[in-house]
PDB file of N, CA and C in Angstrom:
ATOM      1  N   UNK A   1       0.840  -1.178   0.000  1.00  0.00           N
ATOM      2  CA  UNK A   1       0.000   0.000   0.000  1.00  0.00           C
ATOM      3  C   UNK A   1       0.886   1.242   0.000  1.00  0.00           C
ATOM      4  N   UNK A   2       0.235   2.244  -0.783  1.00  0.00           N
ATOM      5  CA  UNK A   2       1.076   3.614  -1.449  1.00  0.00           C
ATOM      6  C   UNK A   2       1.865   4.296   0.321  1.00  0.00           C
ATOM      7  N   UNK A   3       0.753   4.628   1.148  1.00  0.00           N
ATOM      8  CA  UNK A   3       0.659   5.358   2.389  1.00  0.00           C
ATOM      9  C   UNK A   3       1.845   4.783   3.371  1.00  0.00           C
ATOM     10  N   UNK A   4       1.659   3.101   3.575  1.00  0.00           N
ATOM     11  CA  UNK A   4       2.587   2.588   4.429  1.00  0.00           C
ATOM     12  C   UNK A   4       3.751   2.272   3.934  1.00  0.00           C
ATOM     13  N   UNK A   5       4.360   2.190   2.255  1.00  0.00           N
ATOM     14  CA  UNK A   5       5.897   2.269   1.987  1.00  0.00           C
ATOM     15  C   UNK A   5       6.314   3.709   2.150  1.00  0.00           C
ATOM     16  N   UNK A   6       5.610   5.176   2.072  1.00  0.00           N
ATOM     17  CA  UNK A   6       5.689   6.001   2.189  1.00  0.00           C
ATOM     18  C   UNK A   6       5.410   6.877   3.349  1.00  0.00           C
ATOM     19  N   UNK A   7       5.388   6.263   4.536  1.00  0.00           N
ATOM     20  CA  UNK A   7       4.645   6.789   5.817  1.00  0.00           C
ATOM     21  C   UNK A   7       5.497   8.104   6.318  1.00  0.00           C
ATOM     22  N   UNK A   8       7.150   7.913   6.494  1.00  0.00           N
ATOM     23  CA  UNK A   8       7.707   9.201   6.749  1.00  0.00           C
ATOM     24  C   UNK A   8       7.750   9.970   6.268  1.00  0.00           C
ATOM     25  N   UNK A   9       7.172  10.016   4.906  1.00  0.00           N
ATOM     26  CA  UNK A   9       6.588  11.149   4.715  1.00  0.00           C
ATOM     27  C   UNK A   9       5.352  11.679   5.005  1.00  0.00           C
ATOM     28  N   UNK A  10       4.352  11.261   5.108  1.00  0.00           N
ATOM     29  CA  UNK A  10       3.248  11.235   5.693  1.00  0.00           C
ATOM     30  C   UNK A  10       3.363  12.006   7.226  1.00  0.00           C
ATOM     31  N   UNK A  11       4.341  11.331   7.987  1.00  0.00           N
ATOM     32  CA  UNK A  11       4.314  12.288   9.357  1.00  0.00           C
ATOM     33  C   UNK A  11       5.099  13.264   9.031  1.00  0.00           C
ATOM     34  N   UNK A  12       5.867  13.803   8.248  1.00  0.00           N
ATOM     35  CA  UNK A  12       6.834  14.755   7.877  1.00  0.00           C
ATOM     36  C   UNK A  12       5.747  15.757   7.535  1.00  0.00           C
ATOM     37  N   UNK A  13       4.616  15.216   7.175  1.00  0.00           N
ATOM     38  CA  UNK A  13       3.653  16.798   6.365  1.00  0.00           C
ATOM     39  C   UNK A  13       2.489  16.586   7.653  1.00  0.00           C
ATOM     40  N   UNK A  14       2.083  15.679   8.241  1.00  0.00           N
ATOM     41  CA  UNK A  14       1.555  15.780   9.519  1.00  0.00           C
ATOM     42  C   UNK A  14       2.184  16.915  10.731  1.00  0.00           C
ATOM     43  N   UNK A  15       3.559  16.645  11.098  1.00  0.00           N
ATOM     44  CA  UNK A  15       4.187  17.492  11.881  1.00  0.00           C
ATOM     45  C   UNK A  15       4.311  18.844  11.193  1.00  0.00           C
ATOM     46  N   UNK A  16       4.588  18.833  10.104  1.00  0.00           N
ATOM     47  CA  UNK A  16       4.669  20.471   9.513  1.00  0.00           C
ATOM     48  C   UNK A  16       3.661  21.401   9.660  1.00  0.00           C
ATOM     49  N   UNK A  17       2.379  20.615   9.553  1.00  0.00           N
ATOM     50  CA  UNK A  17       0.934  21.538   9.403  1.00  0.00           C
ATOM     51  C   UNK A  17       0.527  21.309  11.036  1.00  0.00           C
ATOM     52  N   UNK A  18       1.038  20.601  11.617  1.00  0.00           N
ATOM     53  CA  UNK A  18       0.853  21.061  12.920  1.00  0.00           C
ATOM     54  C   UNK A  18       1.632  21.966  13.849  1.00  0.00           C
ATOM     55  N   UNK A  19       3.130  22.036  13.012  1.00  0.00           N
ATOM     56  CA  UNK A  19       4.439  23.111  13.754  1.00  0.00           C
ATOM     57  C   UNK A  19       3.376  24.235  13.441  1.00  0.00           C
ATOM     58  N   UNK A  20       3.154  24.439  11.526  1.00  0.00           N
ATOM     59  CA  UNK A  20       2.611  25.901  11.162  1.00  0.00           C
ATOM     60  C   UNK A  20       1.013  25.983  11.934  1.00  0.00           C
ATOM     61  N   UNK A  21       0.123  25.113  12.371  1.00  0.00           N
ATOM     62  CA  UNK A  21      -1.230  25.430  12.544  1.00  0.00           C
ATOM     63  C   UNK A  21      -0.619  26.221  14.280  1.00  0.00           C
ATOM     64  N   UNK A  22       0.052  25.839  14.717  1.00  0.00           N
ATOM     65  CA  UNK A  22       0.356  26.031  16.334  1.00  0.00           C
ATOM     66  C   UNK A  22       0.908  27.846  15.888  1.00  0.00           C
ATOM     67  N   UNK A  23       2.175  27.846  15.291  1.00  0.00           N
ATOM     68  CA  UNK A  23       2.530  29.383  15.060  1.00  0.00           C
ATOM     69  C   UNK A  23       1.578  29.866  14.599  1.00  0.00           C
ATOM     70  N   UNK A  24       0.700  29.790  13.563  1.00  0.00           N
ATOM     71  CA  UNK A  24      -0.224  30.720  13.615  1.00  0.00           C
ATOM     72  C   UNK A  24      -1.847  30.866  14.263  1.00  0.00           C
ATOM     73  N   UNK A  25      -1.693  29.834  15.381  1.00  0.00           N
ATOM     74  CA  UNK A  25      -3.403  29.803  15.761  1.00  0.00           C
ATOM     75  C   UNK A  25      -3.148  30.533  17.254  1.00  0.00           C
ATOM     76  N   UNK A  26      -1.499  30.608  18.103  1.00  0.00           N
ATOM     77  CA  UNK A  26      -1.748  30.765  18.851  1.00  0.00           C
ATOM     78  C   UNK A  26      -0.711  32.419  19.539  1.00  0.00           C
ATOM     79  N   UNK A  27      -1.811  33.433  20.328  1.00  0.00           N
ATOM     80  CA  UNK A  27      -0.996  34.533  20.572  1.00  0.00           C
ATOM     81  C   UNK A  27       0.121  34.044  22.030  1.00  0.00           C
ATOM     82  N   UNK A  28       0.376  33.547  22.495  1.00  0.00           N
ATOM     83  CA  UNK A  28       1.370  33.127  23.437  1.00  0.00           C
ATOM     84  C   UNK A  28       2.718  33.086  23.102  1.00  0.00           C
ATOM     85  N   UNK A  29       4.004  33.438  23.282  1.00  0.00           N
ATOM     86  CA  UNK A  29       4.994  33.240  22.634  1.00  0.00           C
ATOM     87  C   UNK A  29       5.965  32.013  22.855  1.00  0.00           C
ATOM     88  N   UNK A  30       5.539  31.615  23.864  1.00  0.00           N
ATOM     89  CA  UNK A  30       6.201  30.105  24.004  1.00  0.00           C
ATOM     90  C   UNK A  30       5.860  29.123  23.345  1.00  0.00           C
ATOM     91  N   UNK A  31       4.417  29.075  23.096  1.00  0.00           N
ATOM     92  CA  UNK A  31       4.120  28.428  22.132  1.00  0.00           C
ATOM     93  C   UNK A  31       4.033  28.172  21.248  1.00  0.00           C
ATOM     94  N   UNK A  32       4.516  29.543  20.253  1.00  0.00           N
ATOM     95  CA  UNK A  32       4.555  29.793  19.077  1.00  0.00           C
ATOM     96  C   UNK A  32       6.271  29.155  19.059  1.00  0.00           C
ATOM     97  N   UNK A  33       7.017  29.018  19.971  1.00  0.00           N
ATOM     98  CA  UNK A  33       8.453  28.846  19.821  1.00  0.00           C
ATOM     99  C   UNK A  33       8.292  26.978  19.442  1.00  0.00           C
ATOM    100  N   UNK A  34       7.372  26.516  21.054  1.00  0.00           N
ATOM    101  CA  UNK A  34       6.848  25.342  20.789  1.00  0.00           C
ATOM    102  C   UNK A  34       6.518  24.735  19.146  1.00  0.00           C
ATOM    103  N   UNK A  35       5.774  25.340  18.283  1.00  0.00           N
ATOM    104  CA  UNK A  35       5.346  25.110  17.070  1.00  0.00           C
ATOM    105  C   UNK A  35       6.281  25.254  15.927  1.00  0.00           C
ATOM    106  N   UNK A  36       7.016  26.022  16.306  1.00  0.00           N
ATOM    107  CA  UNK A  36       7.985  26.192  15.217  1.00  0.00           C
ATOM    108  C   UNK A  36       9.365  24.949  15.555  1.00  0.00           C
ATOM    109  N   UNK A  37       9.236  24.724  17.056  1.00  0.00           N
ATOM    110  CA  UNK A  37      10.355  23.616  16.941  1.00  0.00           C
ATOM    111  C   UNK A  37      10.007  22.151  16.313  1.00  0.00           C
ATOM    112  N   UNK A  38       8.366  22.148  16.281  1.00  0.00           N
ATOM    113  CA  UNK A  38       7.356  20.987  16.223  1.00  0.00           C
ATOM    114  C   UNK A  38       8.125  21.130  14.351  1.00  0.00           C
ATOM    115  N   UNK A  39       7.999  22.503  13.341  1.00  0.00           N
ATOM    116  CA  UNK A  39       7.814  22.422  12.170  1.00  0.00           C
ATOM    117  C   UNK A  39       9.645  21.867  11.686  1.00  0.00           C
ATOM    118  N   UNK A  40      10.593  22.370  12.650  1.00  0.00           N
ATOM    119  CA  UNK A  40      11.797  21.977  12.600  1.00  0.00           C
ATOM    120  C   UNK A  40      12.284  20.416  13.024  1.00  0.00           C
ATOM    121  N   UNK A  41      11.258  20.043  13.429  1.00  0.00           N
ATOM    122  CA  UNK A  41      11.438  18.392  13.355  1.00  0.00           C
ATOM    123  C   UNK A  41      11.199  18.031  11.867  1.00  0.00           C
ATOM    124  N   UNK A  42      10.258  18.549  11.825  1.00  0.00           N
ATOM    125  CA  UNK A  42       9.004  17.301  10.489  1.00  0.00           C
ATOM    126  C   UNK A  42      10.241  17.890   9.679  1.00  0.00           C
ATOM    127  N   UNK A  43      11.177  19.064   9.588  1.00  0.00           N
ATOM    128  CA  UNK A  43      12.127  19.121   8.343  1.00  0.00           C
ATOM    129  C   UNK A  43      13.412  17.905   8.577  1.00  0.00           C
ATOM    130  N   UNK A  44      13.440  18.343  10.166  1.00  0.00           N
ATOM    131  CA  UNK A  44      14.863  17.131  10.312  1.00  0.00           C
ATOM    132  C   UNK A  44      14.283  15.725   9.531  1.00  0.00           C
ATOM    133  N   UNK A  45      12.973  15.014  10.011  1.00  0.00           N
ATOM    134  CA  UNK A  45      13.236  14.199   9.315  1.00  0.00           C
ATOM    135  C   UNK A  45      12.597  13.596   7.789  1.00  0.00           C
ATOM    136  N   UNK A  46      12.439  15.043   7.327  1.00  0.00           N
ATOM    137  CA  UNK A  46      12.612  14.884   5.914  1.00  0.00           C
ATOM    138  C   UNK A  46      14.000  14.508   5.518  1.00  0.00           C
ATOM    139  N   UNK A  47      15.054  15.349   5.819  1.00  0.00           N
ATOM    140  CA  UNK A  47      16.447  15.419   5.494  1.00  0.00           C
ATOM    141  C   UNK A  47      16.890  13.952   5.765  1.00  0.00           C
ATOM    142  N   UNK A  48      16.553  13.589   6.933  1.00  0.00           N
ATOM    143  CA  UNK A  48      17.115  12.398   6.949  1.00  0.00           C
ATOM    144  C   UNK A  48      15.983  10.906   6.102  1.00  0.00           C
ATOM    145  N   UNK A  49      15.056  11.228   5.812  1.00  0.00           N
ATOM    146  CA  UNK A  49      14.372  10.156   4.845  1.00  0.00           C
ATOM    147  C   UNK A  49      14.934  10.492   3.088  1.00  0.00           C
ATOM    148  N   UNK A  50      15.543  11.912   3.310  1.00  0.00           N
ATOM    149  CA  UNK A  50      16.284  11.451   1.972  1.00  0.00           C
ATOM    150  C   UNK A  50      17.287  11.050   1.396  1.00  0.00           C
ATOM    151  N   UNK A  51      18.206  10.625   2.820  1.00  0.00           N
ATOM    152  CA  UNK A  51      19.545  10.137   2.655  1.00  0.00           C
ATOM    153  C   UNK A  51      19.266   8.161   2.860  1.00  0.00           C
ATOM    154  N   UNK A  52      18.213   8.196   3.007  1.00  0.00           N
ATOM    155  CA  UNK A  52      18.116   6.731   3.284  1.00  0.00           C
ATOM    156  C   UNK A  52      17.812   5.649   1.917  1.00  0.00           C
ATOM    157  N   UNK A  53      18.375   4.957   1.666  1.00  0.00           N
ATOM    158  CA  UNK A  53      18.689   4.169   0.621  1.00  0.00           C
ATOM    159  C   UNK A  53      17.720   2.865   0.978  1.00  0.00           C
ATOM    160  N   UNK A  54      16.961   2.090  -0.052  1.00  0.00           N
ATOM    161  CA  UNK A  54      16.315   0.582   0.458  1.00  0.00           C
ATOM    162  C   UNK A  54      17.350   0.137   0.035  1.00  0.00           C
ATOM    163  N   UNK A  55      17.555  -0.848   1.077  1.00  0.00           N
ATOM    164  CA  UNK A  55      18.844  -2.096   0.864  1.00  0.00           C
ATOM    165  C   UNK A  55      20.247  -1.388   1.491  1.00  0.00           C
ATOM    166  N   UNK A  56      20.233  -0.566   1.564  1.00  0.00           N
ATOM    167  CA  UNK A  56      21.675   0.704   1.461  1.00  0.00           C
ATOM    168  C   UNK A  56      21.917   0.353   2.806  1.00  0.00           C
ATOM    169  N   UNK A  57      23.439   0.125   3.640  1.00  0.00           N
ATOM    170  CA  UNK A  57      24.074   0.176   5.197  1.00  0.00           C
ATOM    171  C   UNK A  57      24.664   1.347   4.876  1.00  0.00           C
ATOM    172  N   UNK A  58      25.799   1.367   5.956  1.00  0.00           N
ATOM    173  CA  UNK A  58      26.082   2.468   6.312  1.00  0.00           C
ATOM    174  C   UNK A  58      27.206   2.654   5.502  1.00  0.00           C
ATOM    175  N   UNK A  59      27.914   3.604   5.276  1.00  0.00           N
ATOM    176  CA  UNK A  59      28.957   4.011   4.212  1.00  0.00           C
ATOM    177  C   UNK A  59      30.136   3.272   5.463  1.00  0.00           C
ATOM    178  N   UNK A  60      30.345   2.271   5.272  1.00  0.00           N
ATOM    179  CA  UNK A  60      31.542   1.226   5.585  1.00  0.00           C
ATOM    180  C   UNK A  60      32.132   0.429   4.468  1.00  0.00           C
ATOM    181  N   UNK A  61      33.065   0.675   4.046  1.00  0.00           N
ATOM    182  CA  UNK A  61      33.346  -0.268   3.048  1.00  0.00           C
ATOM    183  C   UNK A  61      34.085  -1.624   3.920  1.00  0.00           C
ATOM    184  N   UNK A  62      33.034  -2.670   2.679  1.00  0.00           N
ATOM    185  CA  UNK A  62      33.386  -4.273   3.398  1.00  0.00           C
ATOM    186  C   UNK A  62      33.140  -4.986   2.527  1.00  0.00           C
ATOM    187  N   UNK A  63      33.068  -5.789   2.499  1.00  0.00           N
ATOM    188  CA  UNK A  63      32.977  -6.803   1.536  1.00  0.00           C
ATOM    189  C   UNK A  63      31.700  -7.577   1.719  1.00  0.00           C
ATOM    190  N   UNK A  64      30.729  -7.506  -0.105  1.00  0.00           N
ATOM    191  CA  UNK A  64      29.632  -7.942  -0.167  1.00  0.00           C
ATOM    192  C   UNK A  64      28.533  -6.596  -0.189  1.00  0.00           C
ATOM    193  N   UNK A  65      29.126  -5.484   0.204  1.00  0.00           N
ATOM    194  CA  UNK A  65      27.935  -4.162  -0.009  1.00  0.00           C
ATOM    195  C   UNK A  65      28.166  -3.721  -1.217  1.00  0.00           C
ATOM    196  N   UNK A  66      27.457  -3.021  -1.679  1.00  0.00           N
ATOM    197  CA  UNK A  66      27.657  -2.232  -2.924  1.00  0.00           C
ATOM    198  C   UNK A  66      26.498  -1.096  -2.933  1.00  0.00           C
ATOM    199  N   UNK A  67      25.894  -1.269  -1.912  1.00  0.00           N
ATOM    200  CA  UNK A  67      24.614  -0.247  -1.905  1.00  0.00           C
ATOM    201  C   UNK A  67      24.635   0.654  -0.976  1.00  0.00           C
ATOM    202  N   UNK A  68      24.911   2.274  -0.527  1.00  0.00           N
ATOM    203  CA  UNK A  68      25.192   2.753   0.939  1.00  0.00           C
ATOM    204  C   UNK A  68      24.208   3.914   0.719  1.00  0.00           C
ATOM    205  N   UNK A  69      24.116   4.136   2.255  1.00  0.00           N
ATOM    206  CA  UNK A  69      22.781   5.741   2.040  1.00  0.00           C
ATOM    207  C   UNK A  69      23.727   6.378   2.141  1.00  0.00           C
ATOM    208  N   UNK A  70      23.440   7.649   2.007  1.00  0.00           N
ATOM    209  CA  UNK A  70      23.959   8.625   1.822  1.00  0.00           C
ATOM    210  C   UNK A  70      24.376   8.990   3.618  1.00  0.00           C
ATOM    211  N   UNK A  71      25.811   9.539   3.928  1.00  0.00           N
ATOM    212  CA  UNK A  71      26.221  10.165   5.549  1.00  0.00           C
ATOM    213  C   UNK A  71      25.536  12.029   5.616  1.00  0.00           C
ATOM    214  N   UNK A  72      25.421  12.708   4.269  1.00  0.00           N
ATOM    215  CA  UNK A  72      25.476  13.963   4.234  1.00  0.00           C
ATOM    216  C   UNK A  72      24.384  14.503   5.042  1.00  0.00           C
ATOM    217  N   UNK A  73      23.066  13.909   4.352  1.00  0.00           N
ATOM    218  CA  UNK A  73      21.747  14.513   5.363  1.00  0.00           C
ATOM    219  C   UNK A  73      22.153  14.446   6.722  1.00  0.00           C
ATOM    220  N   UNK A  74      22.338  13.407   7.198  1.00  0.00           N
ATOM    221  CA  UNK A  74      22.396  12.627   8.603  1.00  0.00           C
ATOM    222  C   UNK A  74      23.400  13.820   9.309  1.00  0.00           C
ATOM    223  N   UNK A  75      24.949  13.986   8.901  1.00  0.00           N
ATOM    224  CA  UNK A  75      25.505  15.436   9.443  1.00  0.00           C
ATOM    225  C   UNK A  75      25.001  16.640   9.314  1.00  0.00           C
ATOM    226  N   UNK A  76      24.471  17.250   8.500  1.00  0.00           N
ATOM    227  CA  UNK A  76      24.030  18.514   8.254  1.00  0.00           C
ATOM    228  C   UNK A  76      22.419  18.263   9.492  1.00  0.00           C
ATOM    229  N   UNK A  77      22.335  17.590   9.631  1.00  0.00           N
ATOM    230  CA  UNK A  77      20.732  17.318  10.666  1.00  0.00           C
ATOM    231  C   UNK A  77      21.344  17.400  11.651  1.00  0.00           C
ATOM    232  N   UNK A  78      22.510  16.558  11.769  1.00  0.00           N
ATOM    233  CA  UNK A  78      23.468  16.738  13.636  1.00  0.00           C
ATOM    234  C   UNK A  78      23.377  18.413  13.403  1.00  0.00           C
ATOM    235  N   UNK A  79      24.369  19.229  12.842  1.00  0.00           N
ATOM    236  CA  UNK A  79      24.560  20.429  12.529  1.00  0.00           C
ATOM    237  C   UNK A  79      23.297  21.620  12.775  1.00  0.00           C
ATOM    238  N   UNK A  80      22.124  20.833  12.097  1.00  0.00           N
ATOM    239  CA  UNK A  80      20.906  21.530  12.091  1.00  0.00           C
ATOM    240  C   UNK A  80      20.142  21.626  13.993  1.00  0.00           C
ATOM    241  N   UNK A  81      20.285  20.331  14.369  1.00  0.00           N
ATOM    242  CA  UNK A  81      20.027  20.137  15.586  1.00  0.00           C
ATOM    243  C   UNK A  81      20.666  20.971  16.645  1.00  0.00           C
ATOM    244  N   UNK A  82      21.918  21.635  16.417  1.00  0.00           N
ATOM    245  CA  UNK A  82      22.925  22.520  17.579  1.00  0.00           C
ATOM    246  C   UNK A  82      22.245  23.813  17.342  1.00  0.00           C
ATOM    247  N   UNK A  83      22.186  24.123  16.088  1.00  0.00           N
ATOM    248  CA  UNK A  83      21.494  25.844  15.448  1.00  0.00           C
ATOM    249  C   UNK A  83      20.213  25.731  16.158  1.00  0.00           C
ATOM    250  N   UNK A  84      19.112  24.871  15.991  1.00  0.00           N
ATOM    251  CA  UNK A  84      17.900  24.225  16.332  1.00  0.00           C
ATOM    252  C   UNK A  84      17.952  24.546  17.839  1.00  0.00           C
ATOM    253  N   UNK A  85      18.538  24.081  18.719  1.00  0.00           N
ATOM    254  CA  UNK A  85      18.738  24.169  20.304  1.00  0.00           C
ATOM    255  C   UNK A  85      19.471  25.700  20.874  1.00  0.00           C
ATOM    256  N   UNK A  86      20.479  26.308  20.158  1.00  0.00           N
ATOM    257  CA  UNK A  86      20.671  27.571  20.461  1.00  0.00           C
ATOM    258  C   UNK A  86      19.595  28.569  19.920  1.00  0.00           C
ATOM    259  N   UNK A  87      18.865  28.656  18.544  1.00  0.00           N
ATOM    260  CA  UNK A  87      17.792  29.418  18.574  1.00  0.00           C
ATOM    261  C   UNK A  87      16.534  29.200  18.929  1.00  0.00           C
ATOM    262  N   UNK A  88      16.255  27.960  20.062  1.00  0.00           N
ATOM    263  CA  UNK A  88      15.745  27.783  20.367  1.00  0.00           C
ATOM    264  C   UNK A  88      15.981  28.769  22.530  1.00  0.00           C
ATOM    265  N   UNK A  89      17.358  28.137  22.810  1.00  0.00           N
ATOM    266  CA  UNK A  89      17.633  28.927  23.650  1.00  0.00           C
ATOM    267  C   UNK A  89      17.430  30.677  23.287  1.00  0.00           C
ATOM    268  N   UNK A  90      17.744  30.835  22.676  1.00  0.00           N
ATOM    269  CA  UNK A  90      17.705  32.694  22.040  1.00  0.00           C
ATOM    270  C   UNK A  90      16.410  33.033  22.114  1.00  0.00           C
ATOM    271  N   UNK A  91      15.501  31.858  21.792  1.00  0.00           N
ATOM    272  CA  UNK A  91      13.387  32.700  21.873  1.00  0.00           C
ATOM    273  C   UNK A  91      13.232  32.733  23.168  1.00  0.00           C
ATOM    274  N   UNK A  92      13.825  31.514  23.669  1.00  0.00           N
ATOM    275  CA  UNK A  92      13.258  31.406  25.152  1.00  0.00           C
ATOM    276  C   UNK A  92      13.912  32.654  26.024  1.00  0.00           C
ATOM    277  N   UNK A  93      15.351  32.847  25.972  1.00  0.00           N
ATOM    278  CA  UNK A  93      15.862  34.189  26.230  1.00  0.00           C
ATOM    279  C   UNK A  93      15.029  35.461  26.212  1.00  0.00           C
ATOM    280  N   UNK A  94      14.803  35.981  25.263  1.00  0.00           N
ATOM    281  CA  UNK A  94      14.168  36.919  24.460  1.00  0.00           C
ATOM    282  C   UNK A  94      12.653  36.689  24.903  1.00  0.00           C
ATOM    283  N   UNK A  95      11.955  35.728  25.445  1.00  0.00           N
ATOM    284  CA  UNK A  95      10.296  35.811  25.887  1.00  0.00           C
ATOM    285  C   UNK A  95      10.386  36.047  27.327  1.00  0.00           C
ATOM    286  N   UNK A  96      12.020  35.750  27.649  1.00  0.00           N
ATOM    287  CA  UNK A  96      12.061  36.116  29.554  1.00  0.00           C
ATOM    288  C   UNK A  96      12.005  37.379  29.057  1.00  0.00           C
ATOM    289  N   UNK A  97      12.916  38.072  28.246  1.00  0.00           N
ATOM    290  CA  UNK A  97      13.209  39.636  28.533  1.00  0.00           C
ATOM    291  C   UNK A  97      11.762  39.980  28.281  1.00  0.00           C
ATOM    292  N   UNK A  98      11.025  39.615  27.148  1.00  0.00           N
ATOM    293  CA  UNK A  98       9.802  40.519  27.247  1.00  0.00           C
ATOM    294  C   UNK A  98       9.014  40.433  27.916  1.00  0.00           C
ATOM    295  N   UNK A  99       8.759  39.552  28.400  1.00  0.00           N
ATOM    296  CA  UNK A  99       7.665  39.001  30.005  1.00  0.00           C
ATOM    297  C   UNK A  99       7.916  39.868  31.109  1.00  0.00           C
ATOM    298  N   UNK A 100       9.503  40.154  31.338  1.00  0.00           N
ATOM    299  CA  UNK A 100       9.667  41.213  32.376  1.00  0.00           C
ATOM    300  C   UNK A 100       9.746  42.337  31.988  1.00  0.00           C
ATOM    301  N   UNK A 101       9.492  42.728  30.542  1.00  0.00           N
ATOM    302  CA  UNK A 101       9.645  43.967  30.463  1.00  0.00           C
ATOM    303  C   UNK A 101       8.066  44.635  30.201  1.00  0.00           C
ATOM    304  N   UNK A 102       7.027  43.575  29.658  1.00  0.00           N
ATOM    305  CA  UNK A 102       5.195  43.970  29.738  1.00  0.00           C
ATOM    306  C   UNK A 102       4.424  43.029  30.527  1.00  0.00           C
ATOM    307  N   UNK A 103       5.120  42.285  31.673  1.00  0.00           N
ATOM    308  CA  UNK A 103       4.253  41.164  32.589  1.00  0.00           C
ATOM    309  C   UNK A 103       3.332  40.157  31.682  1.00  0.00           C
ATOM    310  N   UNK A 104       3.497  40.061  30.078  1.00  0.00           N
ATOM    311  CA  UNK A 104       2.972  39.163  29.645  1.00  0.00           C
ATOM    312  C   UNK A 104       3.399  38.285  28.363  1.00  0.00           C
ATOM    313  N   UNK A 105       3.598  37.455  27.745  1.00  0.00           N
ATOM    314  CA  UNK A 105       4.138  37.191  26.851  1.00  0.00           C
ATOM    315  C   UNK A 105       2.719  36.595  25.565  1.00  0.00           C
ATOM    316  N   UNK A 106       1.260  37.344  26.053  1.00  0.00           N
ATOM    317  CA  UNK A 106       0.935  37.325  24.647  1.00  0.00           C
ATOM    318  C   UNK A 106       1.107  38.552  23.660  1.00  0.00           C
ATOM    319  N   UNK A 107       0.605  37.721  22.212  1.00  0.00           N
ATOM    320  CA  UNK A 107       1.270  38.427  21.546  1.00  0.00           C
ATOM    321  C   UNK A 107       0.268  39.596  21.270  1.00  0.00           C
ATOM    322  N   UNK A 108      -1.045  39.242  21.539  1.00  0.00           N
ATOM    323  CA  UNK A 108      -1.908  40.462  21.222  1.00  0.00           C
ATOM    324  C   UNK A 108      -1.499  41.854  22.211  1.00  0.00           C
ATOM    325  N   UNK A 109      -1.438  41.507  23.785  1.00  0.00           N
ATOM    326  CA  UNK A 109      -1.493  42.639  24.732  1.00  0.00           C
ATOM    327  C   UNK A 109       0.347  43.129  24.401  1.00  0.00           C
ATOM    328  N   UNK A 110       1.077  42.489  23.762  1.00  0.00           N
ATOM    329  CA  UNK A 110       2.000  42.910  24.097  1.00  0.00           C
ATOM    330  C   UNK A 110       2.332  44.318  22.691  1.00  0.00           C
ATOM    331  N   UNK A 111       1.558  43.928  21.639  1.00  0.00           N
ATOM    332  CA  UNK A 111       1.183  45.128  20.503  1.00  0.00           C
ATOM    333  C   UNK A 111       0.378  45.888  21.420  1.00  0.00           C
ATOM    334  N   UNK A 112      -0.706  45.904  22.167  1.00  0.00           N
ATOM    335  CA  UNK A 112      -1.491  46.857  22.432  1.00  0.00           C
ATOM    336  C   UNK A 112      -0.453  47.027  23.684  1.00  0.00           C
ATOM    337  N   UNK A 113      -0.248  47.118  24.435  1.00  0.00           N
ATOM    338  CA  UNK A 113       1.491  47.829  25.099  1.00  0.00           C
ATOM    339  C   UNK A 113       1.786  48.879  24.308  1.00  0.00           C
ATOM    340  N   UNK A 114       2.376  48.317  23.430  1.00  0.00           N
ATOM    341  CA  UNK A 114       3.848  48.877  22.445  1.00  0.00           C
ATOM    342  C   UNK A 114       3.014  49.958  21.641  1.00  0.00           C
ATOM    343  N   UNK A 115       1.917  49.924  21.350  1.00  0.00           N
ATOM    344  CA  UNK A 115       0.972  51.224  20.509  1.00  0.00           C
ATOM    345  C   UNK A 115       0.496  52.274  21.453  1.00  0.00           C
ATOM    346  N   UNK A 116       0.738  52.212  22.655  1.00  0.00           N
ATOM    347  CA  UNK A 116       0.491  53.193  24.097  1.00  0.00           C
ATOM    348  C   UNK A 116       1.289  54.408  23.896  1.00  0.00           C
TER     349      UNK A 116
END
């Protein structure tokens, strides 16, 4: 069946429209950080369902393989994952400073603040 040889992709566009439905349904800013880390998964593992080979091990050369996935996605996703966790630290940073600087971190009262 089409759905179950193809399933990671299937949750790859599941998690995406749920990272984007969360950033834009909700005024809170943690949560919007929440949603966008949700949409930075479903990409990690796109990247890594396209380095994956059927039949393919790991890039070891040995005797009897001839088929390997690809190592590139798989590093650039390690890589993606460190950027991923520091700008993830940086929102969370940045929603302390504004929380103490308008006692709230939605996003509606914090425009009607800033237009005062």
């Amino acid at each position: 069946m089409i759905i179950l040889e193809h399933i990671n992709y299937w949750v790859v566009v599941i998690l995406m429209m749920t990272g984007f439905y969360v950033v834009i349904s909700h005024n809170n800013l943690v949560k919007k950080l929440i949603g966008i880390n949700i949409f930075q998964t479903s990409i990690f593992i796109l990247f890594i369902s396209f380095g994956k080979v059927d039949g393919g091990t790991a890039p070891i050369l040995s005797e009897g393989y001839q088929n390997f996935s690809a190592p590139l996605p798989h590093v650039l996703i390690l890589t993606a994952i460190v950027v991923g966790i520091a700008t993830t630290a940086l929102g969370l940073a940045l929603v302390i400073r504004i929380n103490r600087a308008f006692n709230t971190v939605e996003d509606d009262e914090i425009k009607k603040a800033m237009s005062q």
